[in-house]
PDB file of N, CA and C in Angstrom:
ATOM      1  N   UNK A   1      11.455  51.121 -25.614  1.00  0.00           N
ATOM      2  CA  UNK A   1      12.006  50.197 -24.641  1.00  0.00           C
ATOM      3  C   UNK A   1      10.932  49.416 -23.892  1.00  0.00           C
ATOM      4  N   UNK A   2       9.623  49.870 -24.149  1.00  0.00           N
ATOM      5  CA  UNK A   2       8.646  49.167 -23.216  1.00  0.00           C
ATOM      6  C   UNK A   2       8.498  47.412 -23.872  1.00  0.00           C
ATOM      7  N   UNK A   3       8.840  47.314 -25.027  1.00  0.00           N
ATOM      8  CA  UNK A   3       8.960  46.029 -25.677  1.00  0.00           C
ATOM      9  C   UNK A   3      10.104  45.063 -25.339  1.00  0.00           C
ATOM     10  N   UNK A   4      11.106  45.958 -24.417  1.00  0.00           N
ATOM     11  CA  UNK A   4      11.922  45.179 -24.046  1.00  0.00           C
ATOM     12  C   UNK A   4      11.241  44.188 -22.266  1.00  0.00           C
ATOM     13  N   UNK A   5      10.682  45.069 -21.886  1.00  0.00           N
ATOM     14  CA  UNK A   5      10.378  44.722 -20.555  1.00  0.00           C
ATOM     15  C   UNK A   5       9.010  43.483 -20.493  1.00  0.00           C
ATOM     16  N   UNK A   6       8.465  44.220 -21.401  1.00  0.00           N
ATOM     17  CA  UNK A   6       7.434  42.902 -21.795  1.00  0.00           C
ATOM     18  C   UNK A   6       7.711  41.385 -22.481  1.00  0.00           C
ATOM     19  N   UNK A   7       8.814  41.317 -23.160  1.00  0.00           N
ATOM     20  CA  UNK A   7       9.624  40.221 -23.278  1.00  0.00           C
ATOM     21  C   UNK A   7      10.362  39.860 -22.180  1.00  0.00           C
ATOM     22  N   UNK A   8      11.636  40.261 -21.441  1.00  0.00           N
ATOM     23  CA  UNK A   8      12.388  40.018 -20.458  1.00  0.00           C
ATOM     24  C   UNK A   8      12.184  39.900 -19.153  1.00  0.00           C
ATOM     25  N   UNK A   9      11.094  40.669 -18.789  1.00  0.00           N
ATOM     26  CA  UNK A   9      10.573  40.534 -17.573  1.00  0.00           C
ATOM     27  C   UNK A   9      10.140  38.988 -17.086  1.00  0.00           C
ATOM     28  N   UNK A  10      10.247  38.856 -16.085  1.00  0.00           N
ATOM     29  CA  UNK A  10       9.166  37.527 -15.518  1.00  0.00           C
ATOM     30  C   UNK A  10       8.060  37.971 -15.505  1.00  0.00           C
ATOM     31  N   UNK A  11       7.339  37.116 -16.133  1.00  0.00           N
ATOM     32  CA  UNK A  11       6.003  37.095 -15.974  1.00  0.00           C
ATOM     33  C   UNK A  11       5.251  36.799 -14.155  1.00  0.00           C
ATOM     34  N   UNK A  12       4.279  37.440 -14.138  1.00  0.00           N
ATOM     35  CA  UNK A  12       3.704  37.819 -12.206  1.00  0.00           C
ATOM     36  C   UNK A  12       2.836  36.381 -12.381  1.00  0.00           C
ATOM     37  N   UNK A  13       3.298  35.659 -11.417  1.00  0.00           N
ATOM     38  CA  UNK A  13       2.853  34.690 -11.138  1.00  0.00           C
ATOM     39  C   UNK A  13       1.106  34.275 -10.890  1.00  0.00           C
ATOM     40  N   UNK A  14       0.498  32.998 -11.642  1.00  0.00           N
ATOM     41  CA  UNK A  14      -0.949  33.426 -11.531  1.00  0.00           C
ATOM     42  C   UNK A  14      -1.515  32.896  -9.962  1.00  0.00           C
ATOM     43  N   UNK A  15      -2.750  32.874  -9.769  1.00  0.00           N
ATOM     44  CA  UNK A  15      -3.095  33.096  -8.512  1.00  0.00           C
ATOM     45  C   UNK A  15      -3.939  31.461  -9.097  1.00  0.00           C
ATOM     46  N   UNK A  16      -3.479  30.447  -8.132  1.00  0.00           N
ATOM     47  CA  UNK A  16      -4.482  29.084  -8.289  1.00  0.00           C
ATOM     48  C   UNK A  16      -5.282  29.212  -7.422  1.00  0.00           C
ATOM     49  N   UNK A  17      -6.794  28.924  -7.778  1.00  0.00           N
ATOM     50  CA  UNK A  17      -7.612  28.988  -6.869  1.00  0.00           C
ATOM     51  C   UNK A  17      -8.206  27.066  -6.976  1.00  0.00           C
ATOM     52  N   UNK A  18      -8.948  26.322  -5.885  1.00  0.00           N
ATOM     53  CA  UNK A  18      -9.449  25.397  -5.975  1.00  0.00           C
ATOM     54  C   UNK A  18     -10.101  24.735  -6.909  1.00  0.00           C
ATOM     55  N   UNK A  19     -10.672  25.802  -7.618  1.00  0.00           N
ATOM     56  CA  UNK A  19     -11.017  24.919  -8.827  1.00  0.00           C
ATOM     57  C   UNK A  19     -10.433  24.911 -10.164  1.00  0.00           C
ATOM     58  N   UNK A  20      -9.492  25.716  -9.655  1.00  0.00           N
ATOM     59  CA  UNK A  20      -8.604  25.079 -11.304  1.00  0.00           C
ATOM     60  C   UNK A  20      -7.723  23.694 -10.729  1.00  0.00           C
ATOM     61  N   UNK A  21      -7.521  23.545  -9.956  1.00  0.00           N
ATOM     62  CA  UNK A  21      -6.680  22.264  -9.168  1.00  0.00           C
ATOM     63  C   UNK A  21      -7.856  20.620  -9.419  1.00  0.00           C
ATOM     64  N   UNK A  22      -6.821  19.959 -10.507  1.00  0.00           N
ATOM     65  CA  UNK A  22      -7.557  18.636 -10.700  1.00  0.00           C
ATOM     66  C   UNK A  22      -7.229  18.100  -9.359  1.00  0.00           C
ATOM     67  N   UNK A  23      -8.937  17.165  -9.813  1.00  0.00           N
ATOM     68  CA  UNK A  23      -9.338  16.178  -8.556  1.00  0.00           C
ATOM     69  C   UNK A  23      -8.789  14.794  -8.631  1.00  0.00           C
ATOM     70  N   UNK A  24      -7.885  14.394  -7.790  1.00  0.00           N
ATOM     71  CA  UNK A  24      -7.092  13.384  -7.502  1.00  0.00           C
ATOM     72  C   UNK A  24      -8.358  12.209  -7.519  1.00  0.00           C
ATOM     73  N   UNK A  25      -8.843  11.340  -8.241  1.00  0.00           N
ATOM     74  CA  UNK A  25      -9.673  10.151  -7.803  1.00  0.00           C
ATOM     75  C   UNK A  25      -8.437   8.882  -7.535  1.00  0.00           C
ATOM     76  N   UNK A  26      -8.903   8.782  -6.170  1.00  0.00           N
ATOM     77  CA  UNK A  26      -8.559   7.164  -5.861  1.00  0.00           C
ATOM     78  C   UNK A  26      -9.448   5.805  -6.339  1.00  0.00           C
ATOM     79  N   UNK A  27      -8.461   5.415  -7.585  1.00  0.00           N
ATOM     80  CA  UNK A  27      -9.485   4.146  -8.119  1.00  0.00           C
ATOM     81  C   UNK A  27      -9.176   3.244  -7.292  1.00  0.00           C
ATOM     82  N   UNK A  28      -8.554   3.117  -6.470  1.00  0.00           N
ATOM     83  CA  UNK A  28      -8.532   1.451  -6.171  1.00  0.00           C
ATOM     84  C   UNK A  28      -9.150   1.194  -4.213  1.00  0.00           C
ATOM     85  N   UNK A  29      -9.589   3.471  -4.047  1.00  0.00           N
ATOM     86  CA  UNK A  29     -10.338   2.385  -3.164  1.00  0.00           C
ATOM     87  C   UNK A  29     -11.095   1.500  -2.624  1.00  0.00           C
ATOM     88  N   UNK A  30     -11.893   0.919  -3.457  1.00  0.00           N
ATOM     89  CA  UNK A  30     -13.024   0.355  -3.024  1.00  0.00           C
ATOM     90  C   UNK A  30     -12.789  -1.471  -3.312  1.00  0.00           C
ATOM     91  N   UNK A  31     -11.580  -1.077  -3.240  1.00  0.00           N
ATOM     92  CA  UNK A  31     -11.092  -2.468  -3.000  1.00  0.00           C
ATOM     93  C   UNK A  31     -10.844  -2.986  -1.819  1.00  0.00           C
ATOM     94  N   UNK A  32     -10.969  -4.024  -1.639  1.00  0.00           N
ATOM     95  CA  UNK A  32     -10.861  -4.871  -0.285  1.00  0.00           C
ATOM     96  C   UNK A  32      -9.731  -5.764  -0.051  1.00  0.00           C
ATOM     97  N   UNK A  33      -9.803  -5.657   1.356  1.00  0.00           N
ATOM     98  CA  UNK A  33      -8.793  -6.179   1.653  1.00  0.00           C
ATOM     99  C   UNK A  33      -8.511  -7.986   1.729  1.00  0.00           C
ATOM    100  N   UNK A  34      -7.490  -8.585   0.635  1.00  0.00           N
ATOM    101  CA  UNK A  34      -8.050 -10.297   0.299  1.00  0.00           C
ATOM    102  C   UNK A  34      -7.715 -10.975   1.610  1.00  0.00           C
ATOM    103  N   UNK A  35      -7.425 -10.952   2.665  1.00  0.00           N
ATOM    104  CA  UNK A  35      -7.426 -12.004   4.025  1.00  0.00           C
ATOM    105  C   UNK A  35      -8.849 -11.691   4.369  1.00  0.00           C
ATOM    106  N   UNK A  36      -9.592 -10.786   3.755  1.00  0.00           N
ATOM    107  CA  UNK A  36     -11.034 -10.841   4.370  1.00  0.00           C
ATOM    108  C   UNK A  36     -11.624 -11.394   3.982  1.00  0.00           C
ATOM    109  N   UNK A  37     -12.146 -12.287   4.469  1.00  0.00           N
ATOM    110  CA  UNK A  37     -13.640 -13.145   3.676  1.00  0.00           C
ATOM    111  C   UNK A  37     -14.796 -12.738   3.776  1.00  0.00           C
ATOM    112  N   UNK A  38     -14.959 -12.343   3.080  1.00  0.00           N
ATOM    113  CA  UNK A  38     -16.571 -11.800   3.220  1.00  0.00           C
ATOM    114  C   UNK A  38     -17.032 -12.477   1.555  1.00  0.00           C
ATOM    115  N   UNK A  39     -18.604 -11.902   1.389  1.00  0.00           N
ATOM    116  CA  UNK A  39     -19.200 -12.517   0.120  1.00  0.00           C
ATOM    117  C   UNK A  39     -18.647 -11.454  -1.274  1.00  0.00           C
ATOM    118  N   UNK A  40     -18.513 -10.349  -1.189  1.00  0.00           N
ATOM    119  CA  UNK A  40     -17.724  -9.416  -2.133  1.00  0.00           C
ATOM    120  C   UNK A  40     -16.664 -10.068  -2.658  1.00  0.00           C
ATOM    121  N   UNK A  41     -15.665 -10.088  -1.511  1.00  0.00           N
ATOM    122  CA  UNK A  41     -14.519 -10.656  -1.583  1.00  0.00           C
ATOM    123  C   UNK A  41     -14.513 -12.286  -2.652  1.00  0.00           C
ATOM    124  N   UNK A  42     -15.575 -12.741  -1.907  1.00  0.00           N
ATOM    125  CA  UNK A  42     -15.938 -14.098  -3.026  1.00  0.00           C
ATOM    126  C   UNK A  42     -16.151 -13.962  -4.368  1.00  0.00           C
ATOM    127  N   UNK A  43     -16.911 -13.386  -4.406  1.00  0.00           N
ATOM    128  CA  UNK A  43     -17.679 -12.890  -5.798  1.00  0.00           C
ATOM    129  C   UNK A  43     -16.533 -12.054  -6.922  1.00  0.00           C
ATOM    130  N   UNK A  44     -15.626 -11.241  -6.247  1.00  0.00           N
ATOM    131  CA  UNK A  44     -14.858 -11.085  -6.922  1.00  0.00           C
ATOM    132  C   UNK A  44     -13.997 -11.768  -7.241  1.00  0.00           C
ATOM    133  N   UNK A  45     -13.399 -12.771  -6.629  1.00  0.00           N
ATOM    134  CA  UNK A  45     -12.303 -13.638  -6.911  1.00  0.00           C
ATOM    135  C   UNK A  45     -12.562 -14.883  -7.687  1.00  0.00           C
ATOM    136  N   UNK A  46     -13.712 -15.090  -7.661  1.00  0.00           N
ATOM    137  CA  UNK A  46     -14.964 -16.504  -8.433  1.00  0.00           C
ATOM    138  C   UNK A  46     -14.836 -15.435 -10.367  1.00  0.00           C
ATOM    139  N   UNK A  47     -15.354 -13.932  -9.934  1.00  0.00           N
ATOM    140  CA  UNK A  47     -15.113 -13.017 -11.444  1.00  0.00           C
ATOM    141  C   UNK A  47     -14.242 -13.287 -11.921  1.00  0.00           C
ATOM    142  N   UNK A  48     -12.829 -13.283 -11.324  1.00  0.00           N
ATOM    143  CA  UNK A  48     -11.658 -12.993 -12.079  1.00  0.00           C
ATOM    144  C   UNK A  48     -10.882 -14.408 -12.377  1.00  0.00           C
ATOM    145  N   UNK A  49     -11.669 -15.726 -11.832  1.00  0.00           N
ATOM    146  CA  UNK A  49     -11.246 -16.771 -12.386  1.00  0.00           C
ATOM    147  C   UNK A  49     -11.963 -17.248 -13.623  1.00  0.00           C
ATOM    148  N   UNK A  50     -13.449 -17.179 -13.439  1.00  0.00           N
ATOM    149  CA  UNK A  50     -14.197 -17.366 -14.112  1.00  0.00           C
ATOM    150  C   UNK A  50     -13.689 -16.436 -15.795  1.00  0.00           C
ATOM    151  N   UNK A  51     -13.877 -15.296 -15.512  1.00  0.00           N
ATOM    152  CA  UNK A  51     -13.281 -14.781 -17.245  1.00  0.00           C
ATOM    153  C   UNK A  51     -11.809 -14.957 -17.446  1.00  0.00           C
ATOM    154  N   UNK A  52     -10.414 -15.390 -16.363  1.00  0.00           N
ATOM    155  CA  UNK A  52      -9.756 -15.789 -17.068  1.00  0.00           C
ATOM    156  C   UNK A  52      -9.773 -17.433 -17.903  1.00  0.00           C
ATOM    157  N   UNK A  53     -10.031 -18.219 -17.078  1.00  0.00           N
ATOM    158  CA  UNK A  53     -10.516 -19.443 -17.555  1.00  0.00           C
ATOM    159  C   UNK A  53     -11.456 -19.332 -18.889  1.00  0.00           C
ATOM    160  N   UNK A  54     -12.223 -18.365 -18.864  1.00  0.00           N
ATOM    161  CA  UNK A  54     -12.991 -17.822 -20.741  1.00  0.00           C
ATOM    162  C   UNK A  54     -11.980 -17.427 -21.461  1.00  0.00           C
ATOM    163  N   UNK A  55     -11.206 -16.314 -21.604  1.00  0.00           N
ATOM    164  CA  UNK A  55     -10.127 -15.946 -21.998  1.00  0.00           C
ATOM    165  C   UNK A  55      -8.875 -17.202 -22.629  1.00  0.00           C
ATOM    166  N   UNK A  56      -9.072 -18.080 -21.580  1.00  0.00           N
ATOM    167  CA  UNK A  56      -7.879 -19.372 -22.117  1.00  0.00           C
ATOM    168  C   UNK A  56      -8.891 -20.209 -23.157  1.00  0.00           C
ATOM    169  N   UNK A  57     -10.036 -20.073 -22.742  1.00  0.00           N
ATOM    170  CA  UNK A  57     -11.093 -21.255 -23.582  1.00  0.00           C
ATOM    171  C   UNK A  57     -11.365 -20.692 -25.097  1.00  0.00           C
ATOM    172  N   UNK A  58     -11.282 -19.185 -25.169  1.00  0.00           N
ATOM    173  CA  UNK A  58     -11.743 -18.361 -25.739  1.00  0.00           C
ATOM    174  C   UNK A  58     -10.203 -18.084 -26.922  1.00  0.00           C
ATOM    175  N   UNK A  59      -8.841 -18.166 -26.699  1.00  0.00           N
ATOM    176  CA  UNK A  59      -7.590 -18.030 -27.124  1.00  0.00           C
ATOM    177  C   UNK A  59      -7.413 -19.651 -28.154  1.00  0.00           C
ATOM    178  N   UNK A  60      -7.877 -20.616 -27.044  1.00  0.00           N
ATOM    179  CA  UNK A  60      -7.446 -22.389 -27.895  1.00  0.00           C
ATOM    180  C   UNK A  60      -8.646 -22.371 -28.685  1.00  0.00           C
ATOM    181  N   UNK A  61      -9.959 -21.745 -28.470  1.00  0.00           N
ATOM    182  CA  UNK A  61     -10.944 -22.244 -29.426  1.00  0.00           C
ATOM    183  C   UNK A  61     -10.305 -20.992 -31.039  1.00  0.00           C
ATOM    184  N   UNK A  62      -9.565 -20.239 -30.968  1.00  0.00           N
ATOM    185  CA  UNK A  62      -9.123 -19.181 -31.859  1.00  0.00           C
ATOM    186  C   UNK A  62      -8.072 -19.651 -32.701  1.00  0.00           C
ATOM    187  N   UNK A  63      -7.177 -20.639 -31.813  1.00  0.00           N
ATOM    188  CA  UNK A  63      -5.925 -21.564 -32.013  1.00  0.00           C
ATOM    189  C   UNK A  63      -6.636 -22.367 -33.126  1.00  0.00           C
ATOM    190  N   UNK A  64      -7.242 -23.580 -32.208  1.00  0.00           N
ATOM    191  CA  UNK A  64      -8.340 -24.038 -33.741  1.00  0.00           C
ATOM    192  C   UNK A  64      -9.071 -23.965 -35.212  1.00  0.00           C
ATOM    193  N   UNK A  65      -9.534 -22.520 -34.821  1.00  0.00           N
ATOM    194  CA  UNK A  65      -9.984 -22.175 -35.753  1.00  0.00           C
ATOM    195  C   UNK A  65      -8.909 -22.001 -36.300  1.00  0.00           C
ATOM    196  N   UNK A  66      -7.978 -21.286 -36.311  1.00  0.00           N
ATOM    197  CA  UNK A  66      -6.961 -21.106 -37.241  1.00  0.00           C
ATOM    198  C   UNK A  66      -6.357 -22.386 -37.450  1.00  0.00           C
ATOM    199  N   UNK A  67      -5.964 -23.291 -37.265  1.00  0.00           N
ATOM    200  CA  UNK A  67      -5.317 -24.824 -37.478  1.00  0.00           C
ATOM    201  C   UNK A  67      -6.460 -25.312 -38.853  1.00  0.00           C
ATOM    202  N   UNK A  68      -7.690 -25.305 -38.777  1.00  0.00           N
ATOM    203  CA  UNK A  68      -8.444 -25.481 -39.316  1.00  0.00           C
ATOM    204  C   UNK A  68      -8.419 -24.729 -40.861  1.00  0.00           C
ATOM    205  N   UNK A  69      -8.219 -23.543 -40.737  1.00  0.00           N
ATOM    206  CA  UNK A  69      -8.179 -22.747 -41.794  1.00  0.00           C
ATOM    207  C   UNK A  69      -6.778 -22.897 -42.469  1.00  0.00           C
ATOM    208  N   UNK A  70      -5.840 -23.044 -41.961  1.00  0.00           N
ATOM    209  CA  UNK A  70      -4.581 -24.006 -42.487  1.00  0.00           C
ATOM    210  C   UNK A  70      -4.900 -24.949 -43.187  1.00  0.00           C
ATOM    211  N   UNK A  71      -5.252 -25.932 -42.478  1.00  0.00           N
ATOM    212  CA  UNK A  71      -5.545 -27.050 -43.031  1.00  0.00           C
ATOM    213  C   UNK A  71      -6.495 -26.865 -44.286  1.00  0.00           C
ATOM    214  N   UNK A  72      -7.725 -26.313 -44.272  1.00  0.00           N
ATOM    215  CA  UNK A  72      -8.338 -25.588 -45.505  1.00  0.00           C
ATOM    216  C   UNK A  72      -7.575 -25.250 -46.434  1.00  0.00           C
ATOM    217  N   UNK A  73      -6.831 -24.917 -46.341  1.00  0.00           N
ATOM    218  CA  UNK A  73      -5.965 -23.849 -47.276  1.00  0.00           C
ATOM    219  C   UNK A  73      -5.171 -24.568 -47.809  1.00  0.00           C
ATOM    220  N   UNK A  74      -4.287 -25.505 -47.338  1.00  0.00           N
ATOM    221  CA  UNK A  74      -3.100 -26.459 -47.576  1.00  0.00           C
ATOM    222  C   UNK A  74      -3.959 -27.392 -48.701  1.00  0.00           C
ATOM    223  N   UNK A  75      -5.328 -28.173 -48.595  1.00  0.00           N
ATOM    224  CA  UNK A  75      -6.209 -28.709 -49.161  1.00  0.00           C
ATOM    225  C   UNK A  75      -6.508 -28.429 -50.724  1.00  0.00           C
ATOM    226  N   UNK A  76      -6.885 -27.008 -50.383  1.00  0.00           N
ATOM    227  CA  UNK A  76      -7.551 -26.376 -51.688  1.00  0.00           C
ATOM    228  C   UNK A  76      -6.527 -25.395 -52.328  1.00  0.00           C
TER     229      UNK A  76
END
């Protein structure tokens, strides 16, 4: 019968100590707040125009190329 108790029983609850407990990282604090002007604040917002504006330049010059290779193709 001891095979019964070792199946049916609840298992004794384990003991968490601090370091088995994952570390919560906050990614987004080191972000700032945008009514602030400061030079960070600049620099980041100048970043995120600057590579989307690459990204659009970077998508139509891809557009092209492929129009091009159509056209190649339709040719030969």
């Amino acid at each position: 019968m001891d095979w019964i108790k070792r199946f049916w029983t609840k298992p004794e609850e384990e003991v968490v100590d601090e370091l088995s407990v994952p570390k919560v990282i906050d990614v987004m604090k080191d972000d700032t707040d945008p009514e602030e002007v400061t030079i960070e604040n600049a620099y980041k917002t100048r970043w995120i125009w600057y590579h989307t504006i690459l990204a659009i330049e970077i998508f139509m010059t891809n557009l092209l190329l492929l129009a091009i290779l159509v056209v190649l193709a339709v040719k030969l």
